[in-house]
N, C-alpha and C. Protein backbone atom coordinates (compact mmCIF):
# COMPACT_ATOMS: atom_id res chain seq x y z
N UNK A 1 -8.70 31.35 -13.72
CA UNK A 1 -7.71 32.37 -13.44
C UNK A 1 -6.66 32.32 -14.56
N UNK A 2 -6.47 33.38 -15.14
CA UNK A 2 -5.46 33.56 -16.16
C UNK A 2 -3.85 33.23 -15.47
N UNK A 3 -2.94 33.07 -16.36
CA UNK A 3 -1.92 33.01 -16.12
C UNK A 3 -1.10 34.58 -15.79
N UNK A 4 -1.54 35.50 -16.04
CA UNK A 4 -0.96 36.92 -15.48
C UNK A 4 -1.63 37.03 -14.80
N UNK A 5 -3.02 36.37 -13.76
CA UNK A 5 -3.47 37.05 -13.07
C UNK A 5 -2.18 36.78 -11.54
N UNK A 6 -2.11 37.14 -10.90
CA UNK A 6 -1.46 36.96 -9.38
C UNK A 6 -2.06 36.68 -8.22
N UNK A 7 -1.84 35.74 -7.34
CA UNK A 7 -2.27 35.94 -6.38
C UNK A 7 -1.57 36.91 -5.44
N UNK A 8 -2.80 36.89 -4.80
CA UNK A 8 -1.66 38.54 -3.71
C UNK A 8 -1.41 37.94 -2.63
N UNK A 9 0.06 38.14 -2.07
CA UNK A 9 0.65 37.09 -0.43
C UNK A 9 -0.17 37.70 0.22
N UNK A 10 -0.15 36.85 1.33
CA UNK A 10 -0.55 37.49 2.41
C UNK A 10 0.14 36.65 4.04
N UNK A 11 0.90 37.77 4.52
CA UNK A 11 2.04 37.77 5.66
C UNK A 11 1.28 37.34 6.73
N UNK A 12 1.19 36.98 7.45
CA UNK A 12 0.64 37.15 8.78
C UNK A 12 1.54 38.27 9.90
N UNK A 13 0.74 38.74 10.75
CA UNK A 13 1.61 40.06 11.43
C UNK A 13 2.34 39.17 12.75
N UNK A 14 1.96 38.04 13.32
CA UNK A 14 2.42 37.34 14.00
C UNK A 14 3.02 35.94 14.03
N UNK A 15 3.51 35.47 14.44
CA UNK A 15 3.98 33.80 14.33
C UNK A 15 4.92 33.66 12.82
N UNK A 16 5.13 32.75 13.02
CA UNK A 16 6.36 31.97 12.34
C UNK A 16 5.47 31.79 10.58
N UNK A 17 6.54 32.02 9.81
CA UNK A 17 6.18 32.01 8.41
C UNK A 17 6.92 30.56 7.86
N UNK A 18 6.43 30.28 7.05
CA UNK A 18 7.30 28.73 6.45
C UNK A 18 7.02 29.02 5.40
N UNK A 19 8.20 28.92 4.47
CA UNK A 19 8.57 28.73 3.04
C UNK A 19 8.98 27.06 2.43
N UNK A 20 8.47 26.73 1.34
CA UNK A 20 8.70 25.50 0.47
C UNK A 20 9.41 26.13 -0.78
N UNK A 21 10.68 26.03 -1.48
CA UNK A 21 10.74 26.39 -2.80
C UNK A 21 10.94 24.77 -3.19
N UNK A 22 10.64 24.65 -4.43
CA UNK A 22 11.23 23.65 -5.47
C UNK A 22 9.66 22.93 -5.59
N UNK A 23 9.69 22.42 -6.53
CA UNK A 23 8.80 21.21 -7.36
C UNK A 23 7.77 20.61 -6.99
N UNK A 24 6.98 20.34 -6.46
CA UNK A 24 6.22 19.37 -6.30
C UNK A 24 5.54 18.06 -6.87
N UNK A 25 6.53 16.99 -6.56
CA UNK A 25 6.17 15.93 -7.36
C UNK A 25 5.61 14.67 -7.30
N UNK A 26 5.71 13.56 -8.09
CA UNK A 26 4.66 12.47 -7.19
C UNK A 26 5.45 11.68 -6.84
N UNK A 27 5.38 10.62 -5.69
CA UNK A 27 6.21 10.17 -5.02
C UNK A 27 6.00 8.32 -5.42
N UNK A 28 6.17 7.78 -6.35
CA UNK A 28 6.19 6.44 -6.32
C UNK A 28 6.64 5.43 -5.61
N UNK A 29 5.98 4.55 -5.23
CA UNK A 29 6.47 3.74 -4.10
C UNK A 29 6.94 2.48 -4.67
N UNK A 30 7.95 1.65 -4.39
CA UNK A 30 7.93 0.10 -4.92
C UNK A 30 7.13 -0.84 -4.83
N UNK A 31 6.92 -1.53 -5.64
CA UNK A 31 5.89 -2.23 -5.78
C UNK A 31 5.56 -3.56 -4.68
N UNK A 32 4.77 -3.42 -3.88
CA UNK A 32 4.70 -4.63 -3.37
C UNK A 32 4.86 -5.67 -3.87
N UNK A 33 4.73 -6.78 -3.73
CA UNK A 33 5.36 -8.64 -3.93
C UNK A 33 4.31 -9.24 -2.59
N UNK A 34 2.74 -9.34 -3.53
CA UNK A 34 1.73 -10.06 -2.86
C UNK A 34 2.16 -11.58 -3.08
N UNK A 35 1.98 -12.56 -2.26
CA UNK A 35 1.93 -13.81 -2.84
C UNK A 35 0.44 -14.25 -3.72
N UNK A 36 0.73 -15.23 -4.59
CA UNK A 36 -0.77 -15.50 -4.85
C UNK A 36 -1.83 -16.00 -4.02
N UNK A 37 -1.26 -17.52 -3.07
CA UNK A 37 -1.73 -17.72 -2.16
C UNK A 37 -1.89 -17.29 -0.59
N UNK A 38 -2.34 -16.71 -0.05
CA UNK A 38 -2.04 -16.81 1.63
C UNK A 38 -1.43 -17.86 2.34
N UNK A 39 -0.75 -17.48 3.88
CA UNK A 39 -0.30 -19.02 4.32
C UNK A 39 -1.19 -19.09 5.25
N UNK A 40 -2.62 -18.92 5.29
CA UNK A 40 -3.77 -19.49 5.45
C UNK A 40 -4.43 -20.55 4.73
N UNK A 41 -4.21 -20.38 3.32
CA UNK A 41 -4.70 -21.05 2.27
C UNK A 41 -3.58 -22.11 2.27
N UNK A 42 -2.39 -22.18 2.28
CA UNK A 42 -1.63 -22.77 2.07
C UNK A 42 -1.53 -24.12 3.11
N UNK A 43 -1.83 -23.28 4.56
CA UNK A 43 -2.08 -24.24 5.93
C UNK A 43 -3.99 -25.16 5.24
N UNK A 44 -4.68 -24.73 4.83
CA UNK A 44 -5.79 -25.45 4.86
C UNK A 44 -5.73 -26.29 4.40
N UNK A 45 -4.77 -26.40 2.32
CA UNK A 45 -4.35 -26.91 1.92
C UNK A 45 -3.54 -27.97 2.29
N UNK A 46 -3.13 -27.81 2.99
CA UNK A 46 -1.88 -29.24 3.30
C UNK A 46 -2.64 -29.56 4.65
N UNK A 47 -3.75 -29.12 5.45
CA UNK A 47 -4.64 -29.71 6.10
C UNK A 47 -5.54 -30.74 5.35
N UNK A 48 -5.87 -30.24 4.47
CA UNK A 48 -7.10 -31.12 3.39
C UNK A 48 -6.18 -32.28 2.99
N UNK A 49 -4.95 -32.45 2.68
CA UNK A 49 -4.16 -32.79 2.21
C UNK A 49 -3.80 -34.45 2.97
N UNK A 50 -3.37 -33.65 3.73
CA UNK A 50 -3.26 -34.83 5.22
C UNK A 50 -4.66 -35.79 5.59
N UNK A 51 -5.47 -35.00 5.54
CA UNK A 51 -6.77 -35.45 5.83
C UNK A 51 -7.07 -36.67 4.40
N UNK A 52 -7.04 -36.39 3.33
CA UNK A 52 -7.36 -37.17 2.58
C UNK A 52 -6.41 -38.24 2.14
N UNK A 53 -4.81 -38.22 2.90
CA UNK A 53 -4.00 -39.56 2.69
C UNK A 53 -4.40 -40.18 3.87
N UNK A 54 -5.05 -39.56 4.79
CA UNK A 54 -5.58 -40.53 6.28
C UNK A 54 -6.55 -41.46 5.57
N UNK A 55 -7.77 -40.84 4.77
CA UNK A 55 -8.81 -41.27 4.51
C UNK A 55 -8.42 -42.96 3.92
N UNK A 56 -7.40 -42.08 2.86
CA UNK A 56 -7.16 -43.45 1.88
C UNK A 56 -6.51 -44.54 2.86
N UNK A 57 -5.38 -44.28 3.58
CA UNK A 57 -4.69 -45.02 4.28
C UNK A 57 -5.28 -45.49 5.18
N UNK A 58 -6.70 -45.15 5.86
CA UNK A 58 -7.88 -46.05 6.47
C UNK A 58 -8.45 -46.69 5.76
N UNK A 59 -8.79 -46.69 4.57
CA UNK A 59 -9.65 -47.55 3.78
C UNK A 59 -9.13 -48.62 2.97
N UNK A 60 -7.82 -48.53 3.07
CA UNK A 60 -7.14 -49.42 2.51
C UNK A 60 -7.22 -50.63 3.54
């Protein structure tokens, strides 16, 4: 479609009409702040953790 071509309105004969003027633009959001680890990973971790100063501290 050319730039002089037009589209032609079209009214409806009943119900409510809605108008938008201005811009349409893109809406950027802030950036999330993932951690690197999960505090899943973090809980397994200091599970494994515990577990292997037991080990030593039994075998000693």
């Amino acid at each position: 479609m050319n730039k002089r071509e037009m589209l032609q309105e079209v009214l409806p004969k009943a119900g409510l009409v809605y108008s938008e003027r201005g811009n349409l633009t893109e809406v950027l959001c802030k950036p999330k702040i993932m951690p690197i680890k999960s505090l899943t990973l973090l809980q397994l971790e200091e599970l494994e953790k515990q577990a292997r100063k037991k080990v030593v501290k039994d075998y000693d």
